[in-house]
Protein backbone atom coordinates (compact mmCIF):
# COMPACT_ATOMS: atom_id res chain seq x y z
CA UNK A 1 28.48 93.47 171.58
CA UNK A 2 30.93 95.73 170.93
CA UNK A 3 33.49 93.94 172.65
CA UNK A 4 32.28 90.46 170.80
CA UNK A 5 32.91 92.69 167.33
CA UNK A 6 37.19 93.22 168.31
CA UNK A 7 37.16 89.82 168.93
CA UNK A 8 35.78 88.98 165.79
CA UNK A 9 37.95 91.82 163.61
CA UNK A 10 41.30 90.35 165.26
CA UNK A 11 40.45 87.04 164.00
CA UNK A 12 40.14 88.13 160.56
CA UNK A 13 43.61 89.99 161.25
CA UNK A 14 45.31 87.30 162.40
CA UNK A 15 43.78 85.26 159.03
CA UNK A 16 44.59 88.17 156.92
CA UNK A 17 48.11 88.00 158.28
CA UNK A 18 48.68 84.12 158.61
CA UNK A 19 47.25 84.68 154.78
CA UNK A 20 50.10 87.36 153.69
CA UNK A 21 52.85 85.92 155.65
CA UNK A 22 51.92 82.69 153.62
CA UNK A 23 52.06 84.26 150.33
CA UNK A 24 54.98 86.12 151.28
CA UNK A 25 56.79 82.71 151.82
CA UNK A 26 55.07 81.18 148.38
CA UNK A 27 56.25 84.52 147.08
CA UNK A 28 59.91 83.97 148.30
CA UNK A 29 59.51 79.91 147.48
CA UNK A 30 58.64 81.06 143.13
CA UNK A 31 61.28 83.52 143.40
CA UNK A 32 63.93 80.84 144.52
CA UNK A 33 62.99 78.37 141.97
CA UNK A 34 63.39 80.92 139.18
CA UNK A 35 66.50 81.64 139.69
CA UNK A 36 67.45 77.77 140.29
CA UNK A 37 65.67 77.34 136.82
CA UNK A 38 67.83 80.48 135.19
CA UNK A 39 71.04 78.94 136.43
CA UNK A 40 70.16 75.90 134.86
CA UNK A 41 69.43 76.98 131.79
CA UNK A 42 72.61 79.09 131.66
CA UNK A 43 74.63 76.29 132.51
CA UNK A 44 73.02 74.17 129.58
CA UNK A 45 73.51 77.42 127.20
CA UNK A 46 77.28 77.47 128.54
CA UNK A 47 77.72 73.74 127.71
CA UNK A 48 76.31 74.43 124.16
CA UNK A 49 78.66 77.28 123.75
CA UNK A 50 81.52 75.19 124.34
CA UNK A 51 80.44 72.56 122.42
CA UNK A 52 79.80 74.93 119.43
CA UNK A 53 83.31 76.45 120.15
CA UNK A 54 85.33 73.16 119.51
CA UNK A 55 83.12 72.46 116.60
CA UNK A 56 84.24 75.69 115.35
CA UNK A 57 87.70 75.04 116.27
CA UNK A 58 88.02 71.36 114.95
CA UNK A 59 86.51 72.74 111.49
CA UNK A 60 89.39 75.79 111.18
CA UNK A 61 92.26 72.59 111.56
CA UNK A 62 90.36 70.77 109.41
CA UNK A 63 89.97 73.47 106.97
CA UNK A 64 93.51 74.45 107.17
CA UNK A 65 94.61 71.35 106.33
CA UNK A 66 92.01 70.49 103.30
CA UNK A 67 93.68 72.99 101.26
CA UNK A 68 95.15 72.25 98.07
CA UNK A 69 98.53 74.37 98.96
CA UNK A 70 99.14 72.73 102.38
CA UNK A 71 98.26 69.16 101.29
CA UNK A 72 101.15 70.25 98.44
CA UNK A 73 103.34 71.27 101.18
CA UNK A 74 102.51 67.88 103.03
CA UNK A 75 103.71 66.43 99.67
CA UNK A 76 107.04 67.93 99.51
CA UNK A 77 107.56 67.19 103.29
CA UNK A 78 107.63 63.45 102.64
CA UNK A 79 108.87 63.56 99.07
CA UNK A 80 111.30 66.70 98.09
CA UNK A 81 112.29 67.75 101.64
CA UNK A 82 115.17 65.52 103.25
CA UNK A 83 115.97 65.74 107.15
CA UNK A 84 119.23 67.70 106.37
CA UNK A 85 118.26 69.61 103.68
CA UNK A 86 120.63 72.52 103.25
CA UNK A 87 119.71 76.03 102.95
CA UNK A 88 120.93 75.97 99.59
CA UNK A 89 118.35 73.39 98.83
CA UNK A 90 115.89 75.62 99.94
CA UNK A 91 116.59 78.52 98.22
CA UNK A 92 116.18 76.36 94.89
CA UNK A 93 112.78 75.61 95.53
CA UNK A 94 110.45 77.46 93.83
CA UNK A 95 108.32 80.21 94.59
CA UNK A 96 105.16 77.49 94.72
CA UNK A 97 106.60 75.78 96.82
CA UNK A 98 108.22 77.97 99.84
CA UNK A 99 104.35 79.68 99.91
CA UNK A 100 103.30 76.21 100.53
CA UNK A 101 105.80 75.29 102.81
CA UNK A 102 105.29 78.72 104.60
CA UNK A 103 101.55 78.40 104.66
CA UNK A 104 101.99 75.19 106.18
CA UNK A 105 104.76 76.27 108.96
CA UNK A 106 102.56 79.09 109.97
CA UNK A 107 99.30 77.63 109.68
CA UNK A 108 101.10 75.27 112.43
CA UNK A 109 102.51 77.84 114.39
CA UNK A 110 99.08 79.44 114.40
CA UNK A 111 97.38 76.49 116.22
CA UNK A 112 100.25 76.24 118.24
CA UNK A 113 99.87 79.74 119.56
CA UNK A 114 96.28 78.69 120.22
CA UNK A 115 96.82 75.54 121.97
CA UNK A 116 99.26 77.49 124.58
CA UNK A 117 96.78 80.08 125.07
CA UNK A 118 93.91 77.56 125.61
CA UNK A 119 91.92 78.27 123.15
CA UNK A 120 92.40 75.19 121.24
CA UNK A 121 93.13 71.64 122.85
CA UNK A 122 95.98 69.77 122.29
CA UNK A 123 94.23 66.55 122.03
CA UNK A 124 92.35 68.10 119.18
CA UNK A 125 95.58 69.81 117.04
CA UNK A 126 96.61 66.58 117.72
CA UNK A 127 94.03 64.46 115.93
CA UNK A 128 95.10 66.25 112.83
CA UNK A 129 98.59 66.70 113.08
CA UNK A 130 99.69 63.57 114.74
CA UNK A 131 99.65 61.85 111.51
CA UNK A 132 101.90 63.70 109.82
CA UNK A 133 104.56 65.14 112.74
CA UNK A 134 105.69 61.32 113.80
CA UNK A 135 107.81 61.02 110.77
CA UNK A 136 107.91 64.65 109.39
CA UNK A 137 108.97 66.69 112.41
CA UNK A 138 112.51 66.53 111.97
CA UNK A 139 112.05 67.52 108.57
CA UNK A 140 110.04 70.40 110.26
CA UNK A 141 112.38 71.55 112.70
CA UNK A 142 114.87 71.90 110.00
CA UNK A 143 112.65 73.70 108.09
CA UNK A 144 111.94 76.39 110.84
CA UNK A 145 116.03 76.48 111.14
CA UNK A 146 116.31 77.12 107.23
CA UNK A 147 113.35 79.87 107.73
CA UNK A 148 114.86 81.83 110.72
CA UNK A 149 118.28 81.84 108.64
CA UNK A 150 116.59 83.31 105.46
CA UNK A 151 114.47 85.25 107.96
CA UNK A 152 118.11 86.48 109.46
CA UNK A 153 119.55 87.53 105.90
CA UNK A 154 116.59 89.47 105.00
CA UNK A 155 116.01 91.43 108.05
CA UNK A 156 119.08 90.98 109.81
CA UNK A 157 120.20 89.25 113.17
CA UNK A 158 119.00 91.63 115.92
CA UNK A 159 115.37 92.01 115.01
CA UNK A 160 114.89 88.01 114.19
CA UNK A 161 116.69 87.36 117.44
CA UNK A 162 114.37 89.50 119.76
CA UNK A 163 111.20 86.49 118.47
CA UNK A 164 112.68 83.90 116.85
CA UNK A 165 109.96 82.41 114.41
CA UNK A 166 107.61 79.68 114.64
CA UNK A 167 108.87 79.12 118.75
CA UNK A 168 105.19 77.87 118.69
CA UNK A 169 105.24 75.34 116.33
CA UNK A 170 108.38 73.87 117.95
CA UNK A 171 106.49 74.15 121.23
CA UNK A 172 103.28 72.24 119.81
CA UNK A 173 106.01 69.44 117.91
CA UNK A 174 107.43 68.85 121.51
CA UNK A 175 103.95 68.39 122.97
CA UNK A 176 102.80 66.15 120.47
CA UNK A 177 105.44 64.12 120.29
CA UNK A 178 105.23 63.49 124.32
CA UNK A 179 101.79 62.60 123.79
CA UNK A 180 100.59 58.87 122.92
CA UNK A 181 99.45 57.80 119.27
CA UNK A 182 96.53 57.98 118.43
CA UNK A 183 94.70 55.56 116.73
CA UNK A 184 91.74 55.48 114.90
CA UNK A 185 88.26 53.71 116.58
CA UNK A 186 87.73 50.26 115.21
């Protein structure tokens, strides 16, 4: 009897251990699948992120370029401004319009600082500004010369010389113009 009542308690050990090592493995199995479900859902809040970032991004150009004093600038570009204007003819231009010239420059050397750092994309800069560098950005380039000369009378020729101004906007005017047109979906 006795030895009929071991027999019986290592069966139930045995069960009691087939049952723990099988909830240790269901155990292991839920534990595997959270974490495969909390990397998914951090990928999908990464992808939103992103998403939300060049929305963000795209708005600031946008924004920048909806205001009254740069489309002004974008006025005098094409209509005041010649492609060898002379730093004389800058200097006559009124106070209205060198902050709206300046505003504009800078605005542009702005994103172009954020385009080489990869924070903006140069496909999107591009969107905005394409338009307007094809046939302004000699007139641009001249105006960073004219600004770096004024910028060299004020301040003098050693300290303008260590950064010269708005190296980023010239960079972003040479990547755009290597890039194709773009043209609008039909």
């Amino acid at each position: 009897m006795v030895k009929l009542s071991v027999m019986y308690l290592d069966m139930q050990n045995k069960r009691r251990g087939m049952d723990i090592e099988t909830a240790a493995n269901f155990g292991e199995m839920l534990g595997g699948l959270a974490i495969l479900f909390t990397l998914i859902f951090g990928a999908r809040q990464i992808k939103q992120w992103n998403e939300t970032v060049k929305i963000n991004s795209a708005r600031d150009v946008a924004n920048h370029l909806s205001s009254p004093s740069i489309q002004y600038a974008i006025v005098l570009l094409v209509n005041v401004i010649g492609d060898d204007m002379t730093f004389e003819d800058y200097e006559s231009l009124s106070r209205k319009d060198k902050d709206s010239i300046n505003a504009f420059l800078f605005g542009l050397n702005t994103h172009g600082i954020l385009v080489a750092k990869g924070i903006l994309s140069l496909e999107l800069v591009s969107l905005f500004y394409q338009q307007f560098t094809i046939g302004l950005s000699k007139r641009l380039r001249r105006l960073v010369e004219l600004v770096s000369i004024n910028a060299k009378n004020k301040m003098g020729v050693e300290k303008v010389e260590k950064m010269d101004p708005l190296q980023y906007m010239i960079w972003l005017l040479d990547k755009m113009d290597d890039l194709p047109l773009f043209k609008a979906p039909e």
